[in-house]
Protein backbone atom coordinates (compact mmCIF):
# COMPACT_ATOMS: atom_id res chain seq x y z
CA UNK A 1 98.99 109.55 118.48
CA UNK A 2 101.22 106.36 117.71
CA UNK A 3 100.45 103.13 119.33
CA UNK A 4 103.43 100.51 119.15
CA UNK A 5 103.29 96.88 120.09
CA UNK A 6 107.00 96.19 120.53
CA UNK A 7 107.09 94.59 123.97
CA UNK A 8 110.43 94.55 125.50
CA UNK A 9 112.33 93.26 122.70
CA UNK A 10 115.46 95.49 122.94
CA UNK A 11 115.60 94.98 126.79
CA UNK A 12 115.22 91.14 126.42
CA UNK A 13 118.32 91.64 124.11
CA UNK A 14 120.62 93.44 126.20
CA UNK A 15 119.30 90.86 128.93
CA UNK A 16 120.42 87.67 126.52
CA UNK A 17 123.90 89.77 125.17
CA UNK A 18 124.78 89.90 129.93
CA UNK A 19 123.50 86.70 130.40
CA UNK A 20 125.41 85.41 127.91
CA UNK A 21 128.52 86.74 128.35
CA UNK A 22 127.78 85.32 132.31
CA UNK A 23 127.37 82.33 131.61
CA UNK A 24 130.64 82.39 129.31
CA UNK A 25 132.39 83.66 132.10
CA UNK A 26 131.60 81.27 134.61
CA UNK A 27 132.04 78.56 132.48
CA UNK A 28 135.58 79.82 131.66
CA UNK A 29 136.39 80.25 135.43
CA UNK A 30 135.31 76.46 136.12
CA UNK A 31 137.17 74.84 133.46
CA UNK A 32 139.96 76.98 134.71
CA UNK A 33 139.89 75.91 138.30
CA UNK A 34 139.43 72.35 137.08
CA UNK A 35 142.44 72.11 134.81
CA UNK A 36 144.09 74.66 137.29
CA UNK A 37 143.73 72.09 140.20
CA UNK A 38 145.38 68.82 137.85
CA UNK A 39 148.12 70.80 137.20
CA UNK A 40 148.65 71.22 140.61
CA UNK A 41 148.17 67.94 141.07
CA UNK A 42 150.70 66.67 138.79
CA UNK A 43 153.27 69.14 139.75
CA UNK A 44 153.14 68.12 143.30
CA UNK A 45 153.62 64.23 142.28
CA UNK A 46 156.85 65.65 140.50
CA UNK A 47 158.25 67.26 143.25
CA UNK A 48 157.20 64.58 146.58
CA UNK A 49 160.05 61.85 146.25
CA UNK A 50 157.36 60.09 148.27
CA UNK A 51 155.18 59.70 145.25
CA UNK A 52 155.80 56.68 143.45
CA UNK A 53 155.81 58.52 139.73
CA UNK A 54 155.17 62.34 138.55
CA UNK A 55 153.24 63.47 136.07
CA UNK A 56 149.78 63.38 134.93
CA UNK A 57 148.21 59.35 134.85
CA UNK A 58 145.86 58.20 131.52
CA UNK A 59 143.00 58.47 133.75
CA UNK A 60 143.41 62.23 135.27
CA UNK A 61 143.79 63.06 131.46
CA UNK A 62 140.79 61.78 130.27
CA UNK A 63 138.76 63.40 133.09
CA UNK A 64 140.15 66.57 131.99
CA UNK A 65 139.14 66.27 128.51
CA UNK A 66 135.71 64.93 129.04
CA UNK A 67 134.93 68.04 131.48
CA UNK A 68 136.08 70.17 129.15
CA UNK A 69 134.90 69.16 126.31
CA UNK A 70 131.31 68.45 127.97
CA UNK A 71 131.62 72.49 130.01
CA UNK A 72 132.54 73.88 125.55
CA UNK A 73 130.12 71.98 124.50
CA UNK A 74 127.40 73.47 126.85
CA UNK A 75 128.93 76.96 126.59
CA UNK A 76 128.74 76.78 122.83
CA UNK A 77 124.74 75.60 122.55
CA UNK A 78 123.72 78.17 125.14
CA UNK A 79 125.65 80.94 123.39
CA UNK A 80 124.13 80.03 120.04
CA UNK A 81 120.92 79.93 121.67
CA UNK A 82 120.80 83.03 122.91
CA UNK A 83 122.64 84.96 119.83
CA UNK A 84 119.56 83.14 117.66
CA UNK A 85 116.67 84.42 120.11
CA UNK A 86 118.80 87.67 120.03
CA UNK A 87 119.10 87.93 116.57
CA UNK A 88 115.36 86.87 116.11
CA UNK A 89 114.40 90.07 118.51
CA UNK A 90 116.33 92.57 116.47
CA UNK A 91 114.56 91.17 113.36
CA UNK A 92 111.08 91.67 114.62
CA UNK A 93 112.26 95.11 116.30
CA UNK A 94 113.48 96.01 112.63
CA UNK A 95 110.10 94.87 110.84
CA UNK A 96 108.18 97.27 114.06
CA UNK A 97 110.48 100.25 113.05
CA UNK A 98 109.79 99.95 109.55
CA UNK A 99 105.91 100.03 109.96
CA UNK A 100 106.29 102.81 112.21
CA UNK A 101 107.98 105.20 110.00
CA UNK A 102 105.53 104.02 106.88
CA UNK A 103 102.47 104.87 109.29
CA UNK A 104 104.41 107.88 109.63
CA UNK A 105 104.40 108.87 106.23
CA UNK A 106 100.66 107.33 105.63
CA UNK A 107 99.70 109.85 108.68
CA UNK A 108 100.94 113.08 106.97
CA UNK A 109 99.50 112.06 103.83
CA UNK A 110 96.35 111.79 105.66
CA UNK A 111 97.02 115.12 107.24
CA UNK A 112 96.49 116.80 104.01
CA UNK A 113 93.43 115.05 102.41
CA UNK A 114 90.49 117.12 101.83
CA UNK A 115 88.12 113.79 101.48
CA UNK A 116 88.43 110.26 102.09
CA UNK A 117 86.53 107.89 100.79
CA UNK A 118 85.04 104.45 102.56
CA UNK A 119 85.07 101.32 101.34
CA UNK A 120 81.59 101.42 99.51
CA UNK A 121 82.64 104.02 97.00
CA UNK A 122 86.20 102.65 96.95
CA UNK A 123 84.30 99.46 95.79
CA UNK A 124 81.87 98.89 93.66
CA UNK A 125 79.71 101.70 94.17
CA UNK A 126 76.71 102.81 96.45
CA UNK A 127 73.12 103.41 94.92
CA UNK A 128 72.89 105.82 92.01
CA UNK A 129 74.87 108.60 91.39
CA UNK A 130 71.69 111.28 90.77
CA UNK A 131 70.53 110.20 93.70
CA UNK A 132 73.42 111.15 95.38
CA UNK A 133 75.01 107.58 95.32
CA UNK A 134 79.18 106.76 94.62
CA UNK A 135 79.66 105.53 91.12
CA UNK A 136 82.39 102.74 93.04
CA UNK A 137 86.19 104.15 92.38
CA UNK A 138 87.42 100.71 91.10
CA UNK A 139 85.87 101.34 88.23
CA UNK A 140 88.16 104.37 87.35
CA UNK A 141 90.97 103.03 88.22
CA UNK A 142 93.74 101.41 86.62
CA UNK A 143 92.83 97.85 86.10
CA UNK A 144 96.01 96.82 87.39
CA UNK A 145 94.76 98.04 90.70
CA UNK A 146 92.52 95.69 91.66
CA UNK A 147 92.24 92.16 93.83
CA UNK A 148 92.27 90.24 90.47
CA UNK A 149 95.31 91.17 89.58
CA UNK A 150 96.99 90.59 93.06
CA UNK A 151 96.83 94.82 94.45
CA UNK A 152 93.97 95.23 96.65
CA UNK A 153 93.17 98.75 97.39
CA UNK A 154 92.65 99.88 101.09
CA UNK A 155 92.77 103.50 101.67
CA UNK A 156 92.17 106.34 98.94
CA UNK A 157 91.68 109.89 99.32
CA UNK A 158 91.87 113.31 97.67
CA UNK A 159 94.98 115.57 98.82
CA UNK A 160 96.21 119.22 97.70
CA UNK A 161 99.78 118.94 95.89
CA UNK A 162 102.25 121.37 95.27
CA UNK A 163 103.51 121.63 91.25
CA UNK A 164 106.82 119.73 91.03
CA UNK A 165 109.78 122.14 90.38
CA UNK A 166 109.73 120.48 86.60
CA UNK A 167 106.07 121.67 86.04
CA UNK A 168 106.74 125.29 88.09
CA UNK A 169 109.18 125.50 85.21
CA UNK A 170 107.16 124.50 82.33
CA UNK A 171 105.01 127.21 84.34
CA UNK A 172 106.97 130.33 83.26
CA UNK A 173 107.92 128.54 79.94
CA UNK A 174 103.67 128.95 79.41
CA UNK A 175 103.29 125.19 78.42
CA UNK A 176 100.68 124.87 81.58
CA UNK A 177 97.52 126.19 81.77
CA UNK A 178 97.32 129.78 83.29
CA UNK A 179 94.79 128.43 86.38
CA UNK A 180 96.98 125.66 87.17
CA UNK A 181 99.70 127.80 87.32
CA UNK A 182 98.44 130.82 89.07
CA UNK A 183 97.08 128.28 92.29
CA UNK A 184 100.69 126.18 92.26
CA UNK A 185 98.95 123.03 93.78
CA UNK A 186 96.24 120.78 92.19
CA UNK A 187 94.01 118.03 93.29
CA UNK A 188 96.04 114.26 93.57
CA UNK A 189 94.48 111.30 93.85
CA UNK A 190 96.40 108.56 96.73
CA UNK A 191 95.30 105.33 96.60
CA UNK A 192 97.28 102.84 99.03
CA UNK A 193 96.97 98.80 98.24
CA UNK A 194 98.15 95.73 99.86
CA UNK A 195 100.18 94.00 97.39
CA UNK A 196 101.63 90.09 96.67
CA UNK A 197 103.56 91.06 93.26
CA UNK A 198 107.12 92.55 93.20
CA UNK A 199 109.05 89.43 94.45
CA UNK A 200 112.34 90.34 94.27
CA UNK A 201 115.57 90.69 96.04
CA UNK A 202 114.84 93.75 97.28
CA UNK A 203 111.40 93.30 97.87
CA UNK A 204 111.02 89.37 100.10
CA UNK A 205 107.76 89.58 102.49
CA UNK A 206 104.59 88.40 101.08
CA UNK A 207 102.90 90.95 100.83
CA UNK A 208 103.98 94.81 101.11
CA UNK A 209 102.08 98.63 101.06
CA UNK A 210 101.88 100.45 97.93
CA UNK A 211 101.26 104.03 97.08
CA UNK A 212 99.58 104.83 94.03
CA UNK A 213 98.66 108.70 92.51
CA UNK A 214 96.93 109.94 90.08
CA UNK A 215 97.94 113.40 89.24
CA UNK A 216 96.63 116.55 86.95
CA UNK A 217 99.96 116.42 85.26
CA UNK A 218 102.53 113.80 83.89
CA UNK A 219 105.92 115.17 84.53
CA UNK A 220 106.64 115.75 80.95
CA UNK A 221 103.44 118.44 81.49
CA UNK A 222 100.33 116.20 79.06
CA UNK A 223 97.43 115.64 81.00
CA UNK A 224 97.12 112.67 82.79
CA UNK A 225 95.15 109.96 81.64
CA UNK A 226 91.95 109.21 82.91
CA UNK A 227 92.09 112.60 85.40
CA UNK A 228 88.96 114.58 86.06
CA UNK A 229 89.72 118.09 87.75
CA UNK A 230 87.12 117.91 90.87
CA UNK A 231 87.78 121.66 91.09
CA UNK A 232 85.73 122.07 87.44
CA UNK A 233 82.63 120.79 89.24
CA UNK A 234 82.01 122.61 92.71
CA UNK A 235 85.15 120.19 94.46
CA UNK A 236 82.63 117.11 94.59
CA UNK A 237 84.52 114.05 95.57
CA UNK A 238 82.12 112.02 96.58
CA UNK A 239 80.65 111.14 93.14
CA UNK A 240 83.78 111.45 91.03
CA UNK A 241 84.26 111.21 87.81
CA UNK A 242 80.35 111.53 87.64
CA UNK A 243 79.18 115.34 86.83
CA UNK A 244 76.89 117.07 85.55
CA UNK A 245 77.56 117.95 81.58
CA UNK A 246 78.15 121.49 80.75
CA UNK A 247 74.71 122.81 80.34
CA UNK A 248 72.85 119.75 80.84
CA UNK A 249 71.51 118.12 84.01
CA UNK A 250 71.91 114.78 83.06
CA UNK A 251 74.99 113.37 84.99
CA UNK A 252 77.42 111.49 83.03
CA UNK A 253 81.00 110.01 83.20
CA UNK A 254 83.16 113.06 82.78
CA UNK A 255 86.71 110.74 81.73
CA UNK A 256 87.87 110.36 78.75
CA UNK A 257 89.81 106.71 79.34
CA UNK A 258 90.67 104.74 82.10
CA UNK A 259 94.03 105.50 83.63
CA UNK A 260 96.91 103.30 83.38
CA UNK A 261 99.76 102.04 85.39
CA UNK A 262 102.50 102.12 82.58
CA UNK A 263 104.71 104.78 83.77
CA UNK A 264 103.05 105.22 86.85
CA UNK A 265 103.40 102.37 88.74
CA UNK A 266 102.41 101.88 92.53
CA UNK A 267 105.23 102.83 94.99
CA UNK A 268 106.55 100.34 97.80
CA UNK A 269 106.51 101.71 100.55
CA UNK A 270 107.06 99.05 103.49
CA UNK A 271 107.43 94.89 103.32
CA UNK A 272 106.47 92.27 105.32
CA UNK A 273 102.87 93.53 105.26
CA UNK A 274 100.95 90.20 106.83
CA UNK A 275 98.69 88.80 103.93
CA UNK A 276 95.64 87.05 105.90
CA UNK A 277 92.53 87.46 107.97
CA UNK A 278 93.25 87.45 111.76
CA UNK A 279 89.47 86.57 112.83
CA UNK A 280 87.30 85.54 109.20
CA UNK A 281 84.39 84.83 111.16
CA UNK A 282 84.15 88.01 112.88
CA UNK A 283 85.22 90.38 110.02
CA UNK A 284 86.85 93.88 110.34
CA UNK A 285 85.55 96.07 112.42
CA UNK A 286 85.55 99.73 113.14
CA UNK A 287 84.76 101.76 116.49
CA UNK A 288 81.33 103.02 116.56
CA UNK A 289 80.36 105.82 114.03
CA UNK A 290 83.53 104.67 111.90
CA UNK A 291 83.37 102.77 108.87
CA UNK A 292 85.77 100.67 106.94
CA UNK A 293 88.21 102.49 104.05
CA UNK A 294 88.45 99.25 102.32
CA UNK A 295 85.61 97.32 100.50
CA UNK A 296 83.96 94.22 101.63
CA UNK A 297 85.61 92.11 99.20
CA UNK A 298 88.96 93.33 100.26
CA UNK A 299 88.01 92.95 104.01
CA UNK A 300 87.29 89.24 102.97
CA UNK A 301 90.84 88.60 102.35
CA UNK A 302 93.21 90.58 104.77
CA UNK A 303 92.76 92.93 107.55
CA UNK A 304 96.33 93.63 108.00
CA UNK A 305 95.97 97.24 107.34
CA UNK A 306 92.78 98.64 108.77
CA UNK A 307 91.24 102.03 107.87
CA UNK A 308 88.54 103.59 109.43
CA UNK A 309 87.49 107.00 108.38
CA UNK A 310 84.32 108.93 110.52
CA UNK A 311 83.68 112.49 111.43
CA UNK A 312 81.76 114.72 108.81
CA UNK A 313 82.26 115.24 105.18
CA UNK A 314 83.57 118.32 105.46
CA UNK A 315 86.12 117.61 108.24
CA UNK A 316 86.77 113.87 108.64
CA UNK A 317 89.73 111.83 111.04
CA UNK A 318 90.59 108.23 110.12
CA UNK A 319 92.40 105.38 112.05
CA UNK A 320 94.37 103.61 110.39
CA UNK A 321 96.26 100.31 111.69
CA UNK A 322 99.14 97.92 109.99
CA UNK A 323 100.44 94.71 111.24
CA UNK A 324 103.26 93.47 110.09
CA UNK A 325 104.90 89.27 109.26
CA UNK A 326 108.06 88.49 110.73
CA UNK A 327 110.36 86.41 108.18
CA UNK A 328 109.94 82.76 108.66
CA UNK A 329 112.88 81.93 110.60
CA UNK A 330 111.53 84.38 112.88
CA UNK A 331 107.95 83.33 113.48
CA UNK A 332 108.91 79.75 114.51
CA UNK A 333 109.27 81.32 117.81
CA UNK A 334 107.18 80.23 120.14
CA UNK A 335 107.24 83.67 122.00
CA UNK A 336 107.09 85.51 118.45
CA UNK A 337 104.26 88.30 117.82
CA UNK A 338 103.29 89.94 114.78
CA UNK A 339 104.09 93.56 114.99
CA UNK A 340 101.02 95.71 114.79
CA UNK A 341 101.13 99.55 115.43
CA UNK A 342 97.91 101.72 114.91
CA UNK A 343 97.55 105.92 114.74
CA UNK A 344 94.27 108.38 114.81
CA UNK A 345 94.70 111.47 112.15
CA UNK A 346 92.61 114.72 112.10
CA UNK A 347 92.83 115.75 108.23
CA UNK A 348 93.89 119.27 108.51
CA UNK A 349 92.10 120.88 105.18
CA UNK A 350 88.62 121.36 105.19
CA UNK A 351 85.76 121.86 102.54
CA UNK A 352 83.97 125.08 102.57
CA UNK A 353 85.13 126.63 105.87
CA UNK A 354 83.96 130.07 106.59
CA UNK A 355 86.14 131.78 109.36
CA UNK A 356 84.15 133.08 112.31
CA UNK A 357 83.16 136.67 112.51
């Protein structure tokens, strides 16, 4: 289910594109009549022997050009008017369209998570981790994927992948590991983060959605960096990369370095992603028995993209909301809104299911 805020922007247009070419029309038809009726005018002095002189006088003249000049001149500002507000409508039906189809492709990501984390354990952590606390996920992440350093993270879940076609190959070339192999799909981190680097050409709002992953495998078929199979340790999400050693009880942290962007960089995925708090005093909030996807120090500085993840561990649905910036010719509108389109997803895998009988 897809909520989107658009209004009546493309009817407004079409609107503005008739009335336009009305008022164009009418305007044409006056001066017409007007210079239609001199002419007239004139000719009939030319042909009435009566009439002391033909042709046009100084005077009739210059009433002609001031009426026409003044009935162009008021045809040109109201067609310029209305092309801008038109223009300015297609712009912030563009922006709408473009965080449609990225909720789009956030909501089948979602689709496929088998655990999604809230914003305490994407933080900093909640209570200890043998006492069935989150260690805090920003501390096993790359470094370049945090607030200081201009990302801030806002969703992040666990997801089953399919093996790229490279690795399939590298597969029956036996330079994988037979498991990995033999199941064709592994465990893949998603992280998505707000962004304000990447100013570019390509790349103008000030702020835009990135996707980040961290996979089992590089493409080239080493180990990733920093990856801890959850499937080694019973498929435990909640306290990764915390597990218990091999033989031991004692809980420790189970990676070997932190991973790194450098090669694996975040992925754009929409711009114009609006970079500010709507209502600071009140916070972001969540419906009842849903909590925030984003930490609290993350909350502190946007709320333009809003996750809320409830339901059980096992089986959990998020909502998950994005409001966009119109460019700033655009929001000097008085009449301009801020695009914001929200969605509800049901993730679709689920953690120890037993079929009925």
């Amino acid at each position: 289910m897809v909520v989107l805020h658009l209004g009546s922007m493309s009817a407004a247009a079409l609107r503005r594109g008739g009335m336009c070419r009305a008022v164009a029309r009418t305007l044409a038809r006056t001066l017409a009549r007007t210079v239609a009726h001199t002419v007239v005018r004139g000719h009939v002095k030319a042909s009435d022997p009566s009439q002391p002189q033909a042709g046009f006088t100084l005077t009739e003249l210059l009433v002609v050009l001031l009426l026409a000049g003044g009935i162009v001149s008021g045809a040109l500002h109201i067609a310029v008017s209305l092309l801008q507000a038109n223009q300015q409508d297609m712009t912030q039906a563009r922006v709408s369209g473009d965080l449609l189809r990225s909720l789009n492709y956030v909501a089948d990501d979602l689709r496929q998570a088998v655990y999604v984390y809230d914003g305490s354990c994407l933080g900093q952590g909640q209570g200890a981790v043998p006492q069935g606390g989150c260690p805090g996920l920003a501390n096993h992440l790359p470094t370049g994927l945090m607030p200081e350093r201009e990302r801030y993270p806002v969703l992040a879940f666990w997801r089953l992948s399919p093996l790229s076609q490279s690795l399939q190959q590298q597969c029956r070339q036996g330079r994988l590991p037979a498991s990995a192999c033999q199941s064709q799909h592994s465990y893949t981190l998603v992280v998505y983060a707000v962004s304000t680097l990447d100013n570019s050409d390509i790349w103008q709002g000030e702020a835009r959605l990135q996707r980040y992953t961290l996979n089992k495998f590089r493409q080239s078929g080493e180990a990733t960096l920093g990856y801890v199979d959850p499937s080694r340790f019973n498929h435990q999400f909640h306290t990764w990369p915390w597990y218990h050693r091999s033989g031991s009880a004692a809980i420790a942290n189970q990676q070997q370095g932190r991973p790194s962007l450098r090669g694996n960089a975040p992925v754009p995925l929409v711009d114009f992603i609006d970079f500010s708090v709507q209502q600071p005093d009140q916070g972001a909030s969540c419906p009842e028995g849903y909590r925030p996807t984003a930490a609290a120090k993350v909350l502190a500085r946007l709320d333009s993209v809003l996750g809320c993840v409830g339901g059980t561990a096992n089986q959990q649905h998020v909502l998950v909301m994005l409001r966009g910036q119109l460019p700033a010719a655009s929001r000097s509108r008085p009449s301009a809104q801020q695009p914001r389109i929200q969605t509800q997803v049901f993730t679709r895998s689920q953690l120890h299911y037993l079929p009925p009988d």
